[in-house]
N, C-alpha and C. Protein backbone atom coordinates (compact mmCIF):
# COMPACT_ATOMS: atom_id res chain seq x y z
N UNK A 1 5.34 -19.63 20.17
CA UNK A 1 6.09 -18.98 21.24
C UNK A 1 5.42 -17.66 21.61
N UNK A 2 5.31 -16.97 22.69
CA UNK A 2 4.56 -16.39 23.21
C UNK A 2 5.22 -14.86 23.11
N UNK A 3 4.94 -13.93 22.63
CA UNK A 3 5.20 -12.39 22.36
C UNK A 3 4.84 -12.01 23.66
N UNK A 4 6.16 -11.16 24.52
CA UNK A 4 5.61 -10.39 25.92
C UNK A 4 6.11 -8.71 24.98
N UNK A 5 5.47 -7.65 25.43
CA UNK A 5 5.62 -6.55 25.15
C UNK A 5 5.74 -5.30 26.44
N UNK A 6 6.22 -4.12 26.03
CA UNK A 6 6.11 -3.40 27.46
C UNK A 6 4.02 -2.85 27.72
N UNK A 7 4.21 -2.85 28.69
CA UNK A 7 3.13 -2.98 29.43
C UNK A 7 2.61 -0.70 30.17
N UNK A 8 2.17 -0.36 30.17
CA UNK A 8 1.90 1.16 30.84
C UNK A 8 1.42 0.87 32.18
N UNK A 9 1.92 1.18 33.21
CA UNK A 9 1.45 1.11 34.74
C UNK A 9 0.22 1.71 34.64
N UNK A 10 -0.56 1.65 35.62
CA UNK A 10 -1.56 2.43 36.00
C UNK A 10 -1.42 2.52 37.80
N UNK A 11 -1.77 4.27 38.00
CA UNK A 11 -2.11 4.33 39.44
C UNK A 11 -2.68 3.64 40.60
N UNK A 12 -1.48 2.30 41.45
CA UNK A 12 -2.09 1.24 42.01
C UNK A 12 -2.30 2.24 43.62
N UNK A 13 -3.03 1.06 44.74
CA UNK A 13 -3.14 1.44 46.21
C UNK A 13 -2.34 1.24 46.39
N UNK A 14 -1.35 1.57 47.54
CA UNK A 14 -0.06 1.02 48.41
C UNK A 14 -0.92 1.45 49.80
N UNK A 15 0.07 0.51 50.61
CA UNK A 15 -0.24 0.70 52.31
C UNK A 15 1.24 0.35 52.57
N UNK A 16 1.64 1.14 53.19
CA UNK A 16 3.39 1.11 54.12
C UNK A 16 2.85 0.63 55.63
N UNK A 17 3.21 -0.37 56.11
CA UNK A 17 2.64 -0.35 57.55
C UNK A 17 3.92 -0.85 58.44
N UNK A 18 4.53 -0.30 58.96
CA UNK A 18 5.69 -1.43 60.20
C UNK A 18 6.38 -1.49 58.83
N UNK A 19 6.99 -0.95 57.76
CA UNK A 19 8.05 -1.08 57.18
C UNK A 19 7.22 -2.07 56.06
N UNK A 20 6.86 -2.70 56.43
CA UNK A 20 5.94 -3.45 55.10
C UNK A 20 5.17 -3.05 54.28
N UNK A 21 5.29 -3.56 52.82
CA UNK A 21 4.13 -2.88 51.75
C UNK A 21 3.68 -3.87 51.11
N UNK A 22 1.97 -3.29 50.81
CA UNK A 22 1.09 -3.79 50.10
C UNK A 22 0.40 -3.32 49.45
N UNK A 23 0.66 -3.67 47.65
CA UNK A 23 -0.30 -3.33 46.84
C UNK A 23 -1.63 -3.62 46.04
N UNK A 24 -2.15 -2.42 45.92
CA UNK A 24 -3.27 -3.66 45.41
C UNK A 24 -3.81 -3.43 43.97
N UNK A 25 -3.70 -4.66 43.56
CA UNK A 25 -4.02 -4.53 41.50
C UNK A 25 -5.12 -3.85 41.49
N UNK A 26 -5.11 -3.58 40.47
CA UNK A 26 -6.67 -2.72 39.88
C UNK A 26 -7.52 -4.00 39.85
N UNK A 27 -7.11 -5.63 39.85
CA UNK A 27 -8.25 -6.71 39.72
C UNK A 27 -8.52 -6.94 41.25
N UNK A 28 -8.40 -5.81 41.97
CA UNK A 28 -8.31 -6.21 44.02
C UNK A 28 -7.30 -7.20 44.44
N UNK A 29 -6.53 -8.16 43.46
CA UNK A 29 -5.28 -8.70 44.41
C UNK A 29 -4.83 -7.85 44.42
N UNK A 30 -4.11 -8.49 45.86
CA UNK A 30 -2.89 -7.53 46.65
C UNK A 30 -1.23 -8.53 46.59
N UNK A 31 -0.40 -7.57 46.58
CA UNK A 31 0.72 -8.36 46.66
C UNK A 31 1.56 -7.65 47.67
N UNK A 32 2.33 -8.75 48.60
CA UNK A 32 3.02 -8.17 49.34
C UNK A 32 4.34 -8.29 49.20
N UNK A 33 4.88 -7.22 49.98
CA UNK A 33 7.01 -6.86 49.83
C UNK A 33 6.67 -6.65 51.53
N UNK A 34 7.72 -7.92 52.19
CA UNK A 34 8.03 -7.59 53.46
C UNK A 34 9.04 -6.83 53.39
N UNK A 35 9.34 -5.91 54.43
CA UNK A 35 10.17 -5.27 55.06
C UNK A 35 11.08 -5.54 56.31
N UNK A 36 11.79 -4.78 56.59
CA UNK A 36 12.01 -3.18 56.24
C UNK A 36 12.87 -3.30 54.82
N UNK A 37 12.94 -2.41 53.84
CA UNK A 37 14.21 -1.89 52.42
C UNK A 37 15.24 -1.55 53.19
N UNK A 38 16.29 -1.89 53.01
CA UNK A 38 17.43 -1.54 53.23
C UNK A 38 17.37 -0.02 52.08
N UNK A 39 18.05 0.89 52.83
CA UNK A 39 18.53 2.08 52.09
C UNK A 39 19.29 1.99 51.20
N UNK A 40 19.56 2.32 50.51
CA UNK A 40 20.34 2.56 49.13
C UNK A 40 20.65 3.76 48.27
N UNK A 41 21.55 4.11 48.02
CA UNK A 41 21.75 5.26 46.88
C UNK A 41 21.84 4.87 45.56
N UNK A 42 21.45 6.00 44.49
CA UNK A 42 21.08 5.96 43.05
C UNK A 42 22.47 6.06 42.42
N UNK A 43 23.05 5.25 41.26
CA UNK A 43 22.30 4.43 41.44
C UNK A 43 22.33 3.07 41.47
N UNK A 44 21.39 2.09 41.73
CA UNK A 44 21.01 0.69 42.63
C UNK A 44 21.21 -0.79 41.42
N UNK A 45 22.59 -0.97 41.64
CA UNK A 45 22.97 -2.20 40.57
C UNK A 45 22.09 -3.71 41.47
N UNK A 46 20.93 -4.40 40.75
CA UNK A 46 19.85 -5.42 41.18
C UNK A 46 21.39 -6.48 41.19
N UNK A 47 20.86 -7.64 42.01
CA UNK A 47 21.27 -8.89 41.97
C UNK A 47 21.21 -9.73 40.72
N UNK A 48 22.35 -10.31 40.31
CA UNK A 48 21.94 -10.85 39.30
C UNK A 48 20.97 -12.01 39.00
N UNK A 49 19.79 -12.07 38.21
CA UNK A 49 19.54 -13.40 38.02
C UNK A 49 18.17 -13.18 38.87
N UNK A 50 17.68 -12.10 39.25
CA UNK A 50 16.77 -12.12 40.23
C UNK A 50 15.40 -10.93 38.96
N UNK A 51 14.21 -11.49 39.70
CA UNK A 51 12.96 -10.57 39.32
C UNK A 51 12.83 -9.16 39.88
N UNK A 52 12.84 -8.23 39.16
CA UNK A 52 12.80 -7.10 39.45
C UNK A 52 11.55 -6.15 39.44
N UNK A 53 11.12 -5.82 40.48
CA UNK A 53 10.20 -5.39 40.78
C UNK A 53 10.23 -3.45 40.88
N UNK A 54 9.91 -2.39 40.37
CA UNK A 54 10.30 -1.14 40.57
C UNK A 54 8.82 -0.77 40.96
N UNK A 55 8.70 0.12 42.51
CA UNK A 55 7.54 0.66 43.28
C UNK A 55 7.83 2.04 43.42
N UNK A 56 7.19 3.38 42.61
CA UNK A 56 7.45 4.43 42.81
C UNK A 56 5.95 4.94 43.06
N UNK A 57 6.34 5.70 44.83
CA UNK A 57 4.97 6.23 45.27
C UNK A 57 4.72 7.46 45.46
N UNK A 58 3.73 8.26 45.42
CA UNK A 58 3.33 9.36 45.47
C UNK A 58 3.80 10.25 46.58
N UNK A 59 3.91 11.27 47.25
CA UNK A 59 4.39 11.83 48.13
C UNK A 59 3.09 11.43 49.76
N UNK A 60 2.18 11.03 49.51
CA UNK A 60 1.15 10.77 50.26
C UNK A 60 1.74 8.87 50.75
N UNK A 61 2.33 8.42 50.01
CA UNK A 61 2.46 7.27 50.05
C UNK A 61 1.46 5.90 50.33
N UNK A 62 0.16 6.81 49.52
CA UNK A 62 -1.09 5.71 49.51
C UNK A 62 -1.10 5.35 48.03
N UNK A 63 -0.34 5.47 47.15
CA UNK A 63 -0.68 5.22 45.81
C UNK A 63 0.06 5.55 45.19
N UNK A 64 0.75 4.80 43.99
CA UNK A 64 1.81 4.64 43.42
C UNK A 64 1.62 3.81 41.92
N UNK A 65 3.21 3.66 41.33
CA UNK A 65 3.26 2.77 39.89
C UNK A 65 4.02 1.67 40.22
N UNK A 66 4.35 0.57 39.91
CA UNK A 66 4.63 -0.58 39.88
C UNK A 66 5.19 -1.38 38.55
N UNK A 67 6.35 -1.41 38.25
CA UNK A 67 6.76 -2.14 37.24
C UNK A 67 7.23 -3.16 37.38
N UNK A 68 7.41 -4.43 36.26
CA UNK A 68 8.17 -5.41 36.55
C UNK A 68 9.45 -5.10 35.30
N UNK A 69 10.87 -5.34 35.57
CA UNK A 69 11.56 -4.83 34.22
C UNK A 69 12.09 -6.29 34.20
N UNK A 70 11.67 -6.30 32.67
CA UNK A 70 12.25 -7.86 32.30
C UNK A 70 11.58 -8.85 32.38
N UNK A 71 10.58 -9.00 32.60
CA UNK A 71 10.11 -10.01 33.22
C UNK A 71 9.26 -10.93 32.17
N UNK A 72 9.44 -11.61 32.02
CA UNK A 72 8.64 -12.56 30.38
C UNK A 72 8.11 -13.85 30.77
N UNK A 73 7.21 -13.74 31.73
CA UNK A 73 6.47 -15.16 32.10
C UNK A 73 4.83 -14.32 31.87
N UNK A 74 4.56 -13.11 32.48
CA UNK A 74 3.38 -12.93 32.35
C UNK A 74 2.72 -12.27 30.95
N UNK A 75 1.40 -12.90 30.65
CA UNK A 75 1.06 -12.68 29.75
C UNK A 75 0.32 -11.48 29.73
N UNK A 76 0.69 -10.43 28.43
CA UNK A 76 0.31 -8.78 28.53
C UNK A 76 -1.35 -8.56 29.05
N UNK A 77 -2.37 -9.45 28.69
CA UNK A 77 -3.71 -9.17 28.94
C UNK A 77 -3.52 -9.42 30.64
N UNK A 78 -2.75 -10.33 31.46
CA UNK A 78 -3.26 -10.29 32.74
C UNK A 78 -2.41 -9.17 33.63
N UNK A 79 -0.86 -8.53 33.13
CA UNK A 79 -0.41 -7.36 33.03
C UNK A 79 -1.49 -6.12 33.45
N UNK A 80 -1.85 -6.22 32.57
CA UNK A 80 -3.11 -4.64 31.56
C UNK A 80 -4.42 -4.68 32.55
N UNK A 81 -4.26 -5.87 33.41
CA UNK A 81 -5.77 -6.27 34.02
C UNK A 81 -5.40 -5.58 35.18
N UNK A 82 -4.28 -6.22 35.83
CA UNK A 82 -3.87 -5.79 37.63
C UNK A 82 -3.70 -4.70 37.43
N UNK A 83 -3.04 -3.48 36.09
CA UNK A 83 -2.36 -2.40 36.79
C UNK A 83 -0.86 -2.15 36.49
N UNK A 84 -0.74 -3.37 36.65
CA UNK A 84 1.10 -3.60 36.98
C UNK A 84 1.45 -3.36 35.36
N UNK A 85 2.98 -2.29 35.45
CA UNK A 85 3.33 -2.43 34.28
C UNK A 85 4.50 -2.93 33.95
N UNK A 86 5.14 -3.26 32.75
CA UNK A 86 6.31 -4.26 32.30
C UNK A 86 7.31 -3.20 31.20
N UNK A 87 8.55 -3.18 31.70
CA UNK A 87 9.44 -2.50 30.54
C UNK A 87 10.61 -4.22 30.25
N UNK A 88 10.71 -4.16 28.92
CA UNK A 88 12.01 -5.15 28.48
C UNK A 88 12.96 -4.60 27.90
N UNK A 89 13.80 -4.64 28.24
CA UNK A 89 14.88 -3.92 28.36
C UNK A 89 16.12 -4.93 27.72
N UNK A 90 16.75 -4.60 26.49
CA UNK A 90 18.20 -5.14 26.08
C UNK A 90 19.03 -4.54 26.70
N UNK A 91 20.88 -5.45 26.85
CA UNK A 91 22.05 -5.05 27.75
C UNK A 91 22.21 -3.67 27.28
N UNK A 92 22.24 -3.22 27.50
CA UNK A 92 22.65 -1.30 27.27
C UNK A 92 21.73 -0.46 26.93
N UNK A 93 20.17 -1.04 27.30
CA UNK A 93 19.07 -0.26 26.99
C UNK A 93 18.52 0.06 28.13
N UNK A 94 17.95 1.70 27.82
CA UNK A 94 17.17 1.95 29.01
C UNK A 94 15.98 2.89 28.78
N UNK A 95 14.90 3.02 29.92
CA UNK A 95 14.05 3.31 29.50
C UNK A 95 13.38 4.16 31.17
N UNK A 96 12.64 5.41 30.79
CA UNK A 96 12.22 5.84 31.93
C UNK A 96 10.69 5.78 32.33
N UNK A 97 10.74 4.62 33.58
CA UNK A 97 9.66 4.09 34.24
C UNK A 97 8.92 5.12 34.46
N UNK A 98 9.34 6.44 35.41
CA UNK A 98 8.55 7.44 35.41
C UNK A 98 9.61 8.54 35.93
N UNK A 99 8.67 9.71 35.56
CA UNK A 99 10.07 10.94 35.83
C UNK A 99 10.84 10.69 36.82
N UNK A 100 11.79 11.13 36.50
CA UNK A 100 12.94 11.13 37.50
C UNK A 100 13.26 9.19 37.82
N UNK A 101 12.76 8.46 37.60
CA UNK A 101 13.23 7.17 37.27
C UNK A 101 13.62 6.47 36.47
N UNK A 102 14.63 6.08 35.93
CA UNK A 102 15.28 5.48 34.90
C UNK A 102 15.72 3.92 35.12
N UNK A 103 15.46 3.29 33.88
CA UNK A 103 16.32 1.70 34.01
C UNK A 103 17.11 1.33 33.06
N UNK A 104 18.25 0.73 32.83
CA UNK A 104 19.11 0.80 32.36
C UNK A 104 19.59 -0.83 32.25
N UNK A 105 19.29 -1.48 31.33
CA UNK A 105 19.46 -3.22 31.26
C UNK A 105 20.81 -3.40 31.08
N UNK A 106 20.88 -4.69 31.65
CA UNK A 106 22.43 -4.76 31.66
C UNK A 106 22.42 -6.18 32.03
N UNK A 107 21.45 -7.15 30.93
CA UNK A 107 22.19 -8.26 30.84
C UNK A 107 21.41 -8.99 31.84
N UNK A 108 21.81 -9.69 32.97
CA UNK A 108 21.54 -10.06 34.19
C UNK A 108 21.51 -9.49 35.24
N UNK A 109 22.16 -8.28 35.03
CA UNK A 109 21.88 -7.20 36.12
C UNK A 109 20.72 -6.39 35.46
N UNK A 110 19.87 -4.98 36.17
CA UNK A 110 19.86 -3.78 35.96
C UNK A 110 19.96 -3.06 36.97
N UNK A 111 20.13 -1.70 36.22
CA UNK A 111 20.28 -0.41 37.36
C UNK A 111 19.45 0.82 37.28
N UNK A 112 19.16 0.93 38.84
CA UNK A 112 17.67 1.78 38.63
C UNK A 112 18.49 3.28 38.72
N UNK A 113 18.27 4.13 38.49
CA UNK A 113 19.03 5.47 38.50
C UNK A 113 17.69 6.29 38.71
N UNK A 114 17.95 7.16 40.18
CA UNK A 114 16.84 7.97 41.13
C UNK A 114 17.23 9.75 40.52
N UNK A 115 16.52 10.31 40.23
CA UNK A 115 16.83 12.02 40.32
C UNK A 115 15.50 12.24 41.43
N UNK A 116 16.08 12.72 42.81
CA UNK A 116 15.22 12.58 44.17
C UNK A 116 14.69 14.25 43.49
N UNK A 117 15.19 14.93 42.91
CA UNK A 117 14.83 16.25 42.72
C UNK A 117 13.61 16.23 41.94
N UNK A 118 13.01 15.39 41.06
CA UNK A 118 12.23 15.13 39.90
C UNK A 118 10.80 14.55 40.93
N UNK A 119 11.03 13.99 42.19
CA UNK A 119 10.03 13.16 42.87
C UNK A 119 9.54 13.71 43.87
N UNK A 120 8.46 13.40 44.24
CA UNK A 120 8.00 14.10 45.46
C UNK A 120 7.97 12.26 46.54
N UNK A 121 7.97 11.34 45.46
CA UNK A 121 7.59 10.19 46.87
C UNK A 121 8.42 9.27 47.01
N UNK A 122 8.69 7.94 46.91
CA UNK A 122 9.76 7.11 47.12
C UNK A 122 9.75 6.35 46.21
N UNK A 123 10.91 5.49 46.20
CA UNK A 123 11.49 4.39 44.89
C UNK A 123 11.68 3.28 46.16
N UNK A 124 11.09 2.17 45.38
CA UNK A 124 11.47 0.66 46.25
C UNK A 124 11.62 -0.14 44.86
N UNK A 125 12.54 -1.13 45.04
CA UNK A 125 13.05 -1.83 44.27
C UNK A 125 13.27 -3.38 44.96
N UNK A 126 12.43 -4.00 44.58
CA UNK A 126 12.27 -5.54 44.94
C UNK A 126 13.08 -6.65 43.90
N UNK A 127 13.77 -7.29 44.37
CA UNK A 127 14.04 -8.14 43.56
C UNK A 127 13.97 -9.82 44.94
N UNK A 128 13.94 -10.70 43.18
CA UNK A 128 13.28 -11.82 44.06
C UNK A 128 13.52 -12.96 43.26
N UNK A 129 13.61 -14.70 43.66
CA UNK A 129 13.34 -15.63 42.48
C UNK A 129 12.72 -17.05 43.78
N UNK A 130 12.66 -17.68 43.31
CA UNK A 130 11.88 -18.81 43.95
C UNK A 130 12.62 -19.10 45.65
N UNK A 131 13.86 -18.36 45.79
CA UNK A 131 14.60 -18.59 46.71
C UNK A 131 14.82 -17.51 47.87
N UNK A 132 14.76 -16.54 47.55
CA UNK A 132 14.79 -15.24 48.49
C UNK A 132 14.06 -13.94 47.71
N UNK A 133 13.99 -12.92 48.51
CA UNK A 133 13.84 -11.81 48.10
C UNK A 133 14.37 -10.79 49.09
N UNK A 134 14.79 -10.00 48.14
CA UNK A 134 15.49 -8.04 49.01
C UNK A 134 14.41 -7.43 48.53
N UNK A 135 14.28 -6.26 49.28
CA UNK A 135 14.06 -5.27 49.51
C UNK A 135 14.65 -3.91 49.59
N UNK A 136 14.75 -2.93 48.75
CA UNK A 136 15.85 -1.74 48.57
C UNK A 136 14.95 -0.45 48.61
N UNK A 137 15.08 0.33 49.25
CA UNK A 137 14.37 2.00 48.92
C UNK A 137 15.62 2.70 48.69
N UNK A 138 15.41 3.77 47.47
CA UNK A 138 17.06 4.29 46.96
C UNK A 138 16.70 5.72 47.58
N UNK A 139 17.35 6.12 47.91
CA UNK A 139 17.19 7.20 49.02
C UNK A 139 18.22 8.60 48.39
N UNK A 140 17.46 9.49 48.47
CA UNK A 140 18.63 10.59 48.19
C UNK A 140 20.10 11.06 48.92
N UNK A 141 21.30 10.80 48.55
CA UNK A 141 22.38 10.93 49.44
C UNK A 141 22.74 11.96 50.37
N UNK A 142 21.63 13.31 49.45
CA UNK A 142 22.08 14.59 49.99
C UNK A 142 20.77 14.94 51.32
N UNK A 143 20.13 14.00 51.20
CA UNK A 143 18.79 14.13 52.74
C UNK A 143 19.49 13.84 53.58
């Protein structure tokens, strides 16, 4: 049986274009999140049952971190290759993706919790499974 472990992001490309984003692994794939994110405030309870994707970008919004939370299909060496990093998370565990970003497992849900004061760039939160996908940017209430 196959051991998945948490994974360390590394500084990927992003391109925002017409509301759409695309990143690109450190192996040159790119993956895309159509748009537009619906807005959201912190903090952002995911759909249940869905892949969770967390995109926090720099204030320039050319370059950013990328996590997957939960996610136990990919294996850590092709993880460690793209860039992309992985937190696993038990129901009442949480763990901070990057300052001012927090995740908080909860089972079949999680919840991303934003401190907009800690960030200079944006939070997008993708979730997705063979059937649909959203799109969420958690937005500060007090902007």
């Amino acid at each position: 049986m196959q051991e998945y472990s948490d994974v360390s992001p590394e500084t990927l490309s992003v391109r925002i274009i017409d509301s759409d984003i695309t990143v690109t692994y450190s192996d040159g794939r790119e993956v895309f999140y159509r748009g537009p994110a619906t807005r959201t405030e912190s903090p952002h309870q995911t759909a249940p049952g869905k892949d969770t994707h967390v995109l926090v970008t720099d204030e320039s919004e050319t370059q950013g971190v990328l996590l997957y939370v939960n996610e136990d299909r990919t294996d850590d060496a092709i993880l460690k290759g793209s860039g992309v990093g992985r937190v696993l998370l038990g129901q009442g565990e949480e763990s901070t993706l990057f300052p001012g970003v927090t995740v908080r497992g909860g089972g079949i849900r999680d919840e991303i919790l934003v401190d907009h004061d800690l960030l200079d760039g944006r939070v997008f939160v993708f979730e997705e499974d063979q059937f649909e996908e959203f799109a969420f940017e958690i937005v500060d209430r007090t902007a």
